[in-house]
Protein backbone atom coordinates (compact mmCIF):
# COMPACT_ATOMS: atom_id res chain seq x y z
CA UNK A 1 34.52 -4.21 41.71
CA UNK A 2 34.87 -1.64 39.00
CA UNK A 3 31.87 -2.52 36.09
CA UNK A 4 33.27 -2.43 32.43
CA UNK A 5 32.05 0.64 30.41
CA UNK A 6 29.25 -0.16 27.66
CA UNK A 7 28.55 2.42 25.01
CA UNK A 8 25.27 4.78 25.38
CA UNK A 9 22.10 4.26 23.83
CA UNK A 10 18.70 4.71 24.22
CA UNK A 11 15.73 2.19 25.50
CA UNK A 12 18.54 0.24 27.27
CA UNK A 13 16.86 -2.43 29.44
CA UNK A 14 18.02 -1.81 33.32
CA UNK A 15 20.19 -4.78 33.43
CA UNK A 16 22.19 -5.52 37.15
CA UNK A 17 25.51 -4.62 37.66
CA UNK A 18 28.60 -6.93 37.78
CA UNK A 19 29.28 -5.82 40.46
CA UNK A 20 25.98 -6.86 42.18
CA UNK A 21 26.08 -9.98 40.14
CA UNK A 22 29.50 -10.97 41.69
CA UNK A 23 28.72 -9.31 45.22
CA UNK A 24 25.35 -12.27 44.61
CA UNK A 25 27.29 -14.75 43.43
CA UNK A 26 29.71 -15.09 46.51
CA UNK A 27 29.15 -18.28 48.19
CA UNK A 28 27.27 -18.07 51.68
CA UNK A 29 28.92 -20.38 54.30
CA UNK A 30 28.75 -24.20 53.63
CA UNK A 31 27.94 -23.78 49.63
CA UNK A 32 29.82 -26.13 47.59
CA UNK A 33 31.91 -24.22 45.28
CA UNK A 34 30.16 -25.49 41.80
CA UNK A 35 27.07 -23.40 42.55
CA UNK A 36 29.34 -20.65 42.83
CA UNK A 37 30.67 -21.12 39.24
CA UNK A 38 27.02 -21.80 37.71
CA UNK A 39 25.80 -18.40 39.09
CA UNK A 40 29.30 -16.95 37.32
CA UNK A 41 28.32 -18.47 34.22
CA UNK A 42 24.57 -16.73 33.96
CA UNK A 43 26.06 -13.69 35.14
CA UNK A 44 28.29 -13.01 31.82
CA UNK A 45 25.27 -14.74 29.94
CA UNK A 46 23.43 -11.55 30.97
CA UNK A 47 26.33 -9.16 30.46
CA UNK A 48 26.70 -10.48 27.07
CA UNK A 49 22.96 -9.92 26.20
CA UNK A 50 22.81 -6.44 27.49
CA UNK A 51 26.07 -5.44 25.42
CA UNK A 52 24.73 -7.07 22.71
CA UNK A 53 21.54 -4.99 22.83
CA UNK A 54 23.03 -1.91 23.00
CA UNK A 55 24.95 -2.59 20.19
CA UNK A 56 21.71 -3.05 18.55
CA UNK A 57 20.51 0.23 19.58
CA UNK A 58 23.09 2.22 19.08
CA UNK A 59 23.45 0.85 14.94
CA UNK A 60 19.70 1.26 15.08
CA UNK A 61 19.69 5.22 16.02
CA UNK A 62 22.72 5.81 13.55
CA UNK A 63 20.78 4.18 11.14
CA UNK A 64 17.41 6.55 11.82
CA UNK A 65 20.02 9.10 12.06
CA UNK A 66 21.56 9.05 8.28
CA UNK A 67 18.00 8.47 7.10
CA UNK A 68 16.34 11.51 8.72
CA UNK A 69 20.01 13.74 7.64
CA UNK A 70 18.94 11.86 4.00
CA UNK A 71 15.32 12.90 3.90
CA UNK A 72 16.37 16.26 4.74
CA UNK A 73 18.48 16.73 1.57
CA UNK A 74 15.91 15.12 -0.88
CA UNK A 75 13.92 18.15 -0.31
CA UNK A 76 16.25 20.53 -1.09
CA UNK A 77 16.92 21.08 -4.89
CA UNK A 78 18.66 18.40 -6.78
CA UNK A 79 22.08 19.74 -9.12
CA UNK A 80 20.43 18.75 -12.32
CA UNK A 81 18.33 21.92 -12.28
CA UNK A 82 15.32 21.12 -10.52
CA UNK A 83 13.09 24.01 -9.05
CA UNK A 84 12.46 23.46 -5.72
CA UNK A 85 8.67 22.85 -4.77
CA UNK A 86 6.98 24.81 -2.05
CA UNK A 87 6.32 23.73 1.18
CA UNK A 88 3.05 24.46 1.08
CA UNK A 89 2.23 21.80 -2.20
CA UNK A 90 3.99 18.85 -0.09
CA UNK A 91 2.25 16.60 2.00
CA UNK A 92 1.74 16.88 5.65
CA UNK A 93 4.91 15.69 7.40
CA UNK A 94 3.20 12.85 9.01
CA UNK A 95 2.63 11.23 5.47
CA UNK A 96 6.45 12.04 4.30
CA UNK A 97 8.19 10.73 7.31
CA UNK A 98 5.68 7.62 8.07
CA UNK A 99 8.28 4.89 8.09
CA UNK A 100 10.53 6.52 10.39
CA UNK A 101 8.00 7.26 12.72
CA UNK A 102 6.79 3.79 13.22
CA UNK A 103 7.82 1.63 16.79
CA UNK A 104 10.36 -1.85 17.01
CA UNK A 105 13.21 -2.25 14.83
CA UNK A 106 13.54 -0.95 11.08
CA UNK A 107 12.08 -3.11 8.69
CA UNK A 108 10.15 -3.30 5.65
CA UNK A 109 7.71 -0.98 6.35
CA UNK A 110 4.68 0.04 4.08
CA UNK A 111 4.43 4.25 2.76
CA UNK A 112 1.49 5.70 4.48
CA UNK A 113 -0.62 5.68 1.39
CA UNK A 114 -0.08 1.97 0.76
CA UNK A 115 -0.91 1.07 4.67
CA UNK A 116 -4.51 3.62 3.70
CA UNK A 117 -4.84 1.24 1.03
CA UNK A 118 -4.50 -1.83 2.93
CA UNK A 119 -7.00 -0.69 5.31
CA UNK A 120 -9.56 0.31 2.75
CA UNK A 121 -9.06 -3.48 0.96
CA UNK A 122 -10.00 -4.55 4.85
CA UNK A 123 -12.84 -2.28 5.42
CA UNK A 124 -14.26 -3.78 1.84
CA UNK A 125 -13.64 -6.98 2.44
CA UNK A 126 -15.77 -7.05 5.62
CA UNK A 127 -18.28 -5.31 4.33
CA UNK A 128 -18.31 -7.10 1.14
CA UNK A 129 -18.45 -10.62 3.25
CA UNK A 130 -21.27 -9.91 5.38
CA UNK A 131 -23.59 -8.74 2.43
CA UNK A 132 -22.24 -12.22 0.55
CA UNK A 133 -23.02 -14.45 3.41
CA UNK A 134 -26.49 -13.00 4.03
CA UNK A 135 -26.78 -13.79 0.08
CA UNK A 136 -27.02 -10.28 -0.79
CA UNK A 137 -25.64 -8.73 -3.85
CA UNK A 138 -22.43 -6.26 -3.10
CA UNK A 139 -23.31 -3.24 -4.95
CA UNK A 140 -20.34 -0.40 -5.01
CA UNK A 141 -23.24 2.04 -3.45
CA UNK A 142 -23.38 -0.50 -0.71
CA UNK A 143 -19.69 -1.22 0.10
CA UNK A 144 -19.12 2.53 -0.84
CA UNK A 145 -21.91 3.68 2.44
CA UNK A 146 -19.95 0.71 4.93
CA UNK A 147 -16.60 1.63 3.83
CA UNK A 148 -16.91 5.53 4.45
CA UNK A 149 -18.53 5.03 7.39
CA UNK A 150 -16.21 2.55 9.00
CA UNK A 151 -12.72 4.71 7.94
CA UNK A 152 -14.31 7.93 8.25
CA UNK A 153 -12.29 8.64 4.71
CA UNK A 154 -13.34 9.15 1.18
CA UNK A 155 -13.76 5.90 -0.97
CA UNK A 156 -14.20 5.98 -4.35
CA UNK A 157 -14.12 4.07 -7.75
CA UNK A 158 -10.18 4.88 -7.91
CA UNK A 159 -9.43 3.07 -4.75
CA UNK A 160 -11.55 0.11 -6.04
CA UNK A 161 -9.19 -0.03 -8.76
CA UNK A 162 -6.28 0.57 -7.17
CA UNK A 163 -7.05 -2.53 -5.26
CA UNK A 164 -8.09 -4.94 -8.42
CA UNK A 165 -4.19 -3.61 -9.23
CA UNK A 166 -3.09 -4.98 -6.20
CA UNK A 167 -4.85 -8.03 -5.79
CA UNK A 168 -6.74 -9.05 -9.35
CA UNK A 169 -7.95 -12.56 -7.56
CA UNK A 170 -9.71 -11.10 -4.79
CA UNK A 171 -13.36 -9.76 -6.51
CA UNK A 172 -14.67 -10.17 -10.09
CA UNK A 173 -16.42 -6.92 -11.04
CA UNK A 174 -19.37 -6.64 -13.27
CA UNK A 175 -21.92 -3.97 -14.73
CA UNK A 176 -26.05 -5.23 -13.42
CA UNK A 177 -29.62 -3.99 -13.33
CA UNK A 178 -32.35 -4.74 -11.48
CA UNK A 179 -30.38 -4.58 -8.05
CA UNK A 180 -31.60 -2.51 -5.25
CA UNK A 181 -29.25 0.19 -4.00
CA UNK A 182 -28.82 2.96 -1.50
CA UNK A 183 -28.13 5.36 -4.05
CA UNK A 184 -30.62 8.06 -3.41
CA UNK A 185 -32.04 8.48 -7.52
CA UNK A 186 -31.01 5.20 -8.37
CA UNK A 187 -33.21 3.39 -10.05
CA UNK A 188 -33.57 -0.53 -10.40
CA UNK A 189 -33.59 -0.07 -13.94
CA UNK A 190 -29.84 1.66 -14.24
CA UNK A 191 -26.57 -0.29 -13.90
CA UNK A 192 -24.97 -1.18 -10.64
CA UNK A 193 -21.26 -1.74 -10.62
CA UNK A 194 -21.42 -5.20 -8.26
CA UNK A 195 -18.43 -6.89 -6.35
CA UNK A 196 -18.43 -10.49 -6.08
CA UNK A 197 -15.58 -12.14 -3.61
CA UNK A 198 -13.45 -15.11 -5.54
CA UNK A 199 -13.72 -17.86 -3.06
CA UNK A 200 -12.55 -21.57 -3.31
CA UNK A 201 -15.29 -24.47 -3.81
CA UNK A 202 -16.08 -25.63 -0.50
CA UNK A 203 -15.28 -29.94 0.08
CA UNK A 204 -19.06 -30.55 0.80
CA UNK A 205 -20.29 -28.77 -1.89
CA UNK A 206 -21.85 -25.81 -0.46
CA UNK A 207 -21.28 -22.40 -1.12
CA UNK A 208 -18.34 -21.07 -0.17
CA UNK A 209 -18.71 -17.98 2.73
CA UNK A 210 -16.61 -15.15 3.86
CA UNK A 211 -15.17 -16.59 7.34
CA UNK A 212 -12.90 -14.67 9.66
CA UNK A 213 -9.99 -16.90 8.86
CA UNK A 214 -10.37 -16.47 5.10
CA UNK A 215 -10.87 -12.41 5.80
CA UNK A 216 -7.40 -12.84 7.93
CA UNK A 217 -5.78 -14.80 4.98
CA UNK A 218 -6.92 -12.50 2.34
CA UNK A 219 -5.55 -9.27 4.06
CA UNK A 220 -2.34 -10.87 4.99
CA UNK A 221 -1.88 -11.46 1.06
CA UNK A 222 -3.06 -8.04 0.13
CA UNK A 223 -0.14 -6.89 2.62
CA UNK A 224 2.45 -9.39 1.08
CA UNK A 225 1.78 -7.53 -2.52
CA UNK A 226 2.20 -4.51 -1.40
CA UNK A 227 5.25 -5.20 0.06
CA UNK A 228 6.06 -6.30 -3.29
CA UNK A 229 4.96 -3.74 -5.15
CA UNK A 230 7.55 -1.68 -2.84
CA UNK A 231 10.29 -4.24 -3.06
CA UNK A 232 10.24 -3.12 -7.46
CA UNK A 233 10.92 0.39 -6.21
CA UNK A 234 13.57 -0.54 -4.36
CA UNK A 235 15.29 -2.63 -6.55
CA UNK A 236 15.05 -0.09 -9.28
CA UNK A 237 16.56 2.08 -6.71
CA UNK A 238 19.43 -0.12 -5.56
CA UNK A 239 19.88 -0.53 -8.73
CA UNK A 240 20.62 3.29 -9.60
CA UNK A 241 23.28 3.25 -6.99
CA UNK A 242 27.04 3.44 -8.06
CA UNK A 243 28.29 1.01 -7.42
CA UNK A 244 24.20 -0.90 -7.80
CA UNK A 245 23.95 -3.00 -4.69
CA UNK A 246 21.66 -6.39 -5.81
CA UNK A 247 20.06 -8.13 -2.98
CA UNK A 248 17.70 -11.29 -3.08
CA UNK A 249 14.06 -10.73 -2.34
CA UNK A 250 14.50 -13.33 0.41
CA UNK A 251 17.13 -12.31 2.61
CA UNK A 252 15.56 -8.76 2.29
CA UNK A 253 14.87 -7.77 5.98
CA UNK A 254 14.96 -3.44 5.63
CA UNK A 255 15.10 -0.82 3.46
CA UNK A 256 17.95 0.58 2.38
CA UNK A 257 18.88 3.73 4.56
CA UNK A 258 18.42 6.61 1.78
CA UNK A 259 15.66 4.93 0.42
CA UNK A 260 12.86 7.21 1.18
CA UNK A 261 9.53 4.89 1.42
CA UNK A 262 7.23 7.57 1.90
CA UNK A 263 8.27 8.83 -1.72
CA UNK A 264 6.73 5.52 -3.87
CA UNK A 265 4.54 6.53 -6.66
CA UNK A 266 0.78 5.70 -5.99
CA UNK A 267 -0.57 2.30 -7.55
CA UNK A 268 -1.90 2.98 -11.03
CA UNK A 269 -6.14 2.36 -10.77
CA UNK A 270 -7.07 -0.74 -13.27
CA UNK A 271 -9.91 -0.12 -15.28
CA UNK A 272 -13.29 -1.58 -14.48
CA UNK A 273 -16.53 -2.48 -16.62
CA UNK A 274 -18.42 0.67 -17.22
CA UNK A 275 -22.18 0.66 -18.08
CA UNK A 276 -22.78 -0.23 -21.78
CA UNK A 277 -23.73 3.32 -24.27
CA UNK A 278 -27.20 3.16 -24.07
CA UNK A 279 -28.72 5.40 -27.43
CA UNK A 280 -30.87 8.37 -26.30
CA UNK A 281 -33.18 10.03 -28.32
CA UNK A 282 -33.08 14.07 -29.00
CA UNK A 283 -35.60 14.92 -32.21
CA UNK A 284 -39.26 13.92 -32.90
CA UNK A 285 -37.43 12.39 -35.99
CA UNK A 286 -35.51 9.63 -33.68
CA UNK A 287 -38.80 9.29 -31.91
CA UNK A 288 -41.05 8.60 -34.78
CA UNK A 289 -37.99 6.33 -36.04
CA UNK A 290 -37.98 4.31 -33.50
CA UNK A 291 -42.04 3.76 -32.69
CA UNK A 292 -42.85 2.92 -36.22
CA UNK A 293 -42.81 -0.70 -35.33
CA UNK A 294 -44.84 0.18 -32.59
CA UNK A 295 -48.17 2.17 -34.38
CA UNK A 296 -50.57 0.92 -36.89
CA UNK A 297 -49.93 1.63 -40.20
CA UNK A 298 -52.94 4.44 -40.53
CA UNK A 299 -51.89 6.47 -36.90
CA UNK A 300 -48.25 6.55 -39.78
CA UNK A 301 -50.48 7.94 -42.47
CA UNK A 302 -52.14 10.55 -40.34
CA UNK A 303 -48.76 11.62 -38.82
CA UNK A 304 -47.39 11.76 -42.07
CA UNK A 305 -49.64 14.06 -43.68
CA UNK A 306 -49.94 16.28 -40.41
CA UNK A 307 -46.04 16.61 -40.97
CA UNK A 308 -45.83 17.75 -44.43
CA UNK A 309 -48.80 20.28 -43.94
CA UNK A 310 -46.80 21.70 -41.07
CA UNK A 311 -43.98 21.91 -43.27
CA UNK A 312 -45.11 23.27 -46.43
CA UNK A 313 -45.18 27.00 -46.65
CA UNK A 314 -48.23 28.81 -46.55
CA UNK A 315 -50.16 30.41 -49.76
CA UNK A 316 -49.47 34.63 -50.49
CA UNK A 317 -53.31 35.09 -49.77
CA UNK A 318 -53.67 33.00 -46.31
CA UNK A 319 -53.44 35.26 -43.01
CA UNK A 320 -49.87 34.67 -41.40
CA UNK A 321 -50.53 34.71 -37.26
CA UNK A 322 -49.47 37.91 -35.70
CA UNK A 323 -45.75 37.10 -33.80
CA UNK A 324 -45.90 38.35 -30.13
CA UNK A 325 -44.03 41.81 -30.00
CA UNK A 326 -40.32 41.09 -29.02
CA UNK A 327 -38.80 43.50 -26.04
CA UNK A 328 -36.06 45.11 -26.96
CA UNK A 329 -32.70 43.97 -25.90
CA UNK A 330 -31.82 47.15 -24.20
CA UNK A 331 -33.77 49.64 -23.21
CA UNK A 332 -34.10 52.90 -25.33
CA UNK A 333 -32.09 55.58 -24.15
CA UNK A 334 -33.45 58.78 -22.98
CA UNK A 335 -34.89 61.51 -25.55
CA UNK A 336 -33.35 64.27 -26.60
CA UNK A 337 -35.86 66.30 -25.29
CA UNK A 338 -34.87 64.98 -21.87
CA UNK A 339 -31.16 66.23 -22.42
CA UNK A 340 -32.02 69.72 -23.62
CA UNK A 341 -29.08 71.96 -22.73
CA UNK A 342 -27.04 69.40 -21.07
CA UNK A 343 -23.51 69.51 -21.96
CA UNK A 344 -22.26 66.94 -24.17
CA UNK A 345 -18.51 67.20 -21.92
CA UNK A 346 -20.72 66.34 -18.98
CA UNK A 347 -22.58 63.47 -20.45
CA UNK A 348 -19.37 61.92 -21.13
CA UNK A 349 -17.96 62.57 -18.22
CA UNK A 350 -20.83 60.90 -16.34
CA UNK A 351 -20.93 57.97 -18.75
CA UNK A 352 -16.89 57.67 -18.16
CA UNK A 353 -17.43 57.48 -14.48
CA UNK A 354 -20.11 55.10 -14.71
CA UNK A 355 -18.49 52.50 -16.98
CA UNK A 356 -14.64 52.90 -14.73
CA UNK A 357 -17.66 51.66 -11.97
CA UNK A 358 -18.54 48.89 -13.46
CA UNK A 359 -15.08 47.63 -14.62
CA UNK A 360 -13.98 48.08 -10.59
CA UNK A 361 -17.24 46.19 -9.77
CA UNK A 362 -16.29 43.54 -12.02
CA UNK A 363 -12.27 43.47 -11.71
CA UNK A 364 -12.71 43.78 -7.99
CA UNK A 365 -11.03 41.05 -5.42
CA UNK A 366 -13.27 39.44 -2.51
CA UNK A 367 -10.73 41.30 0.54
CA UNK A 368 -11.61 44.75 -1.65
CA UNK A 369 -15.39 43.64 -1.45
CA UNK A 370 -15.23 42.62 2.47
CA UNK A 371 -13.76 46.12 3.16
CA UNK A 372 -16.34 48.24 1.13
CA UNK A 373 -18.90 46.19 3.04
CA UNK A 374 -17.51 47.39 6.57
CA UNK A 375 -16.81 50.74 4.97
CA UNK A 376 -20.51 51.20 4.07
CA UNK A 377 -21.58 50.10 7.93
CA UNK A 378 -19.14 52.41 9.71
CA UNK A 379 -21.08 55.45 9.37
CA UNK A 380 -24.04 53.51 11.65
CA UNK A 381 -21.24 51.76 14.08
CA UNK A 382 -19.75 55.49 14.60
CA UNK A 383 -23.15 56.21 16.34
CA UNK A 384 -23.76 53.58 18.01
CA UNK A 385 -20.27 53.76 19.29
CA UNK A 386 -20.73 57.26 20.80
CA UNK A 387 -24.39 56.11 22.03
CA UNK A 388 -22.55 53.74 23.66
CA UNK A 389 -19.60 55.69 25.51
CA UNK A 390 -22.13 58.57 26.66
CA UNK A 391 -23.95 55.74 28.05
CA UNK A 392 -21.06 53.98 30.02
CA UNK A 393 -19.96 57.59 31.01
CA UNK A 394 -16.22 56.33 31.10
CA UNK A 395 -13.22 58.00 29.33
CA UNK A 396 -11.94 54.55 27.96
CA UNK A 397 -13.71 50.94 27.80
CA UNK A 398 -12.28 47.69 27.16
CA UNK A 399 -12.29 45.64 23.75
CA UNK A 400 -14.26 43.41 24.52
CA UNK A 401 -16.68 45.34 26.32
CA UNK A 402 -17.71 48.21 23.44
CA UNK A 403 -18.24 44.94 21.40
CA UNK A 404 -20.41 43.15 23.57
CA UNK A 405 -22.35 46.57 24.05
CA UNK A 406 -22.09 47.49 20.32
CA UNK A 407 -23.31 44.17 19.72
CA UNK A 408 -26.24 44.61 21.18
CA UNK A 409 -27.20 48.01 19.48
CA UNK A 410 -26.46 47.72 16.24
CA UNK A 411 -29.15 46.42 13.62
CA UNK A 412 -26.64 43.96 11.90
CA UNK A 413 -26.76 41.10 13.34
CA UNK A 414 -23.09 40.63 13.69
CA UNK A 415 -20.26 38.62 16.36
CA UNK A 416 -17.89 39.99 18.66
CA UNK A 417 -14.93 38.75 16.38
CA UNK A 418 -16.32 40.68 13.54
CA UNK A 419 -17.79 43.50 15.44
CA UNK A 420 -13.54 44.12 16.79
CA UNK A 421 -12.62 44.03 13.10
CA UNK A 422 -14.94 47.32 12.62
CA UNK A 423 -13.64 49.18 15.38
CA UNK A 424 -9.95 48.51 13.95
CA UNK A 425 -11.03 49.71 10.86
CA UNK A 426 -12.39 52.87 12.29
CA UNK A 427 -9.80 53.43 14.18
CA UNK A 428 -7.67 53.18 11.50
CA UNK A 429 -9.51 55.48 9.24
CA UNK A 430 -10.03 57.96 12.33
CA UNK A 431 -7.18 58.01 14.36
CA UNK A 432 -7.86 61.51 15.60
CA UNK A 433 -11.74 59.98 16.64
CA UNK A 434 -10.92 56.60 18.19
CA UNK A 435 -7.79 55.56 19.24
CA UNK A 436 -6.87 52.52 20.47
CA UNK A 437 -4.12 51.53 23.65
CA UNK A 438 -2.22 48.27 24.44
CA UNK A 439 -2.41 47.96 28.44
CA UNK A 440 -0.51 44.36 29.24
CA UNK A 441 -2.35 41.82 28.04
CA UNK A 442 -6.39 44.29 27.29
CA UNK A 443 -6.87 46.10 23.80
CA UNK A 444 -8.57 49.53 25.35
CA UNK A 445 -10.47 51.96 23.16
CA UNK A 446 -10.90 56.05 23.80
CA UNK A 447 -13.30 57.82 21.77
CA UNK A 448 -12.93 61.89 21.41
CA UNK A 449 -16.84 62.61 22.68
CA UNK A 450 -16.32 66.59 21.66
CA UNK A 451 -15.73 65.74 18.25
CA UNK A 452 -18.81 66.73 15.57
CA UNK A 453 -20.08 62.92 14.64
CA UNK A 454 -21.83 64.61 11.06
CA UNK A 455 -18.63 65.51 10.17
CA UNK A 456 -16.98 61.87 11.39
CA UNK A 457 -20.16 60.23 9.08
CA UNK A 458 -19.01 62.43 6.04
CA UNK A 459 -15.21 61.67 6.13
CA UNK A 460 -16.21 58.09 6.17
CA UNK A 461 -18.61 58.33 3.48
CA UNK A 462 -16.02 60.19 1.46
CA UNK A 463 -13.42 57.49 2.17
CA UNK A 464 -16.20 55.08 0.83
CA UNK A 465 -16.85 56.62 -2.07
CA UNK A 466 -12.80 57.29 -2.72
CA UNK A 467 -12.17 53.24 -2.07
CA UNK A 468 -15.39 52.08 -4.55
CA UNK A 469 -13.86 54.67 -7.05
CA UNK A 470 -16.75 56.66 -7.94
């Protein structure tokens, strides 16, 4: 029996044929006939189900189809003008195309940022519970350390208030002293940003504590507002359509297809209590302001008089104290005596040259500074070099064999990776000298032994000094 043709799609449970279904369903000798029907009957029960899945599918992976073709086009330039944004400024692809990524059917699925968020509100809460139940006070120093350490991400202030945005029942955050921290400085003097859990009364009386079933009821309401908070974006977005499409907030099951997720805004941080301005005091003024209440009135008196004999000025007759002798600011240039039949055209030639120095020195980028550095070791890597093929007594030697040996040699304590950088830079300022050859998959180097090496160490040191612009 021929089985009727379902339409392709992918994850398709292996469901049995018909035709195995009807070849099971054929009554064996001596079976009453209604059997026969019954085991009809649950074999187009399953045929049903299996079409019916595919279906499914298939309006599932059209539906991850138009959103992914969608997502595509956002990121090209809109008509209104828009410059388009390199690729290098957006955020990793696994952030942008979260909600598509994630398993089961499409739903209404959190933006990678917001599902962060609701783990960092989890992480806190736990952390936050155990230090309440032990009757400890939460400090942000505290929950901060636990946090970071159970994430293995950043936490800061911001994501505290991101989450008092979210969910403004959940702490109440004040501004205390005199609570210990792990703050390393910290003081028990200084002001401790503390984060005590809102918690219903207990029946008996007691204080209420953090239990696993109130942690589990907490995050599942943190969720539920985020959702939320998503569902506003997506009404304002429906709402933008032409013609707007206007859905209840009940019967809302999934996005709508072209509705990127992974595009929300982040959640505005709400402000928390900051310590209060505490005065500080700068002058002896402010000091002697402020301890007045504090000495007797003669230790005033004394310090009175001591300031207005400081700050009178002293008589015409009365020895002034000698004032140490002050360096000069630069030092004194050299006498003239010194520069006896020098010519003036030279001295400003040489002063010329010497301030086009420093503006290089100061104008110049960190690659030009890398490269002067190898520049000025060359001269000492072109020895050992030659030390090194004399030595091997072979016409050619691998890469990484003259680095491993020049490694070895040279004074500067340098690795292979950078010693190979040298030896392309000399063989790019010396291709006559040191040449190198491709062989398959091996980076060989041949060095001309006959050539002088004092006049190899004076072309580089005249390339050095034509690169630092002397």
């Amino acid at each position: 029996v021929s089985s009727p043709s379902t339409p392709e799609a992918p994850d398709i449970p292996a469901c049995p044929s018909p035709g195995q279904k009807i070849k099971k369903s054929t009554p064996a000798a001596g079976q009453p006939p209604h059997l026969t029907s019954a085991q009809d009957q649950d074999t187009i029960s399953e045929l049903a189900s299996c079409l019916q899945r595919a279906r499914e599918l298939g309006a599932r992976v059209r539906a991850l189809k138009a959103s992914a073709q969608d997502a595509g086009e956002s990121c090209t330039p809109e008509a209104e003008g828009r410059p388009e944004e390199p690729c290098g400024e957006k955020a990793p692809a696994y952030q942008r195309f979260h909600a598509l990524a994630q398993p089961g059917l499409p739903g209404l699925v959190l933006p990678y940022k917001y599902q962060v968020l609701a783990e960092m509100f989890r992480s806190m809460d736990t952390i936050v519970g155990m230090l309440h139940n032990r009757s400890e006070t939460p400090t942000f120093a505290k929950v901060q350390r636990g946090v970071q350490d159970m994430m293995r991400r950043r936490f800061e202030e911001r994501n505290v208030g991101q989450i008092k945005t979210v969910y403004p029942a959940s702490y109440r955050f004040r501004q205390e002293r005199s609570v210990p921290t792990f703050k390393d400085g910290a003081r028990r003097s200084d002001y401790q940003l503390t984060i005590e859990p809102l918690l219903e009364q207990e029946a008996d009386g007691a204080a209420p504590q953090l239990t696993a079933s109130r942690l589990l009821q907490r995050r599942q309401i943190f969720s539920q507002k985020l959702v939320e908070h998503v569902k506003e974006h997506h009404k304002a977005f429906l709402a933008s359509l032409s013609p707007p499409i206007v859905v209840p907030e009940d019967q809302l099951t999934r996005w709508h297809p072209r509705f990127n997720v992974d595009e929300v805004p982040d959640i505005e941080p709400a402000a928390l209590p900051q310590p209060p301005a505490t005065e500080k005091l700068t002058t002896a003024q402010e000091v002697l302001a402020r301890a007045r209440n504090l000495i007797s009135p003669r230790m005033e008196k004394a310090l009175s008089q001591l300031a207005l004999r400081s700050a009178a000025p002293s008589s015409p007759g009365s020895p002034r104290p000698a004032l140490p002798a002050t360096p000069p600011a630069t030092p004194p240039a050299a006498s003239p005596s010194a520069l006896k039949g020098v010519s003036q055209d030279l001295l400003e030639r040489i002063r010329a040259k010497e301030a086009q120095k420093q503006l290089a020195q100061m104008t110049r980028c960190p690659e030009q500074e890398q490269r002067l550095q190898r520049l000025e070791r060359l001269p000492e890597l072109a020895r050992v070099l030659r030390s090194v093929f004399v030595s091997e007594r072979k016409p050619a030697l691998s890469m990484e064999v003259a680095c491993a040996r020049m490694v070895g040699s040279c004074r500067t304590i340098m690795s292979p990776g950078e010693m190979e950088k040298h030896l392309l830079l000399l063989s790019e300022l010396l291709p006559d000298w040191l040449s190198l050859h491709r062989i398959r998959t091996d980076t060989y180097v041949k060095l001309d032994k006959a050539a002088d090496l004092a006049h190899i160490t004076a072309r580089l040191a005249h390339q050095t000094r034509a690169e630092e612009g002397l």
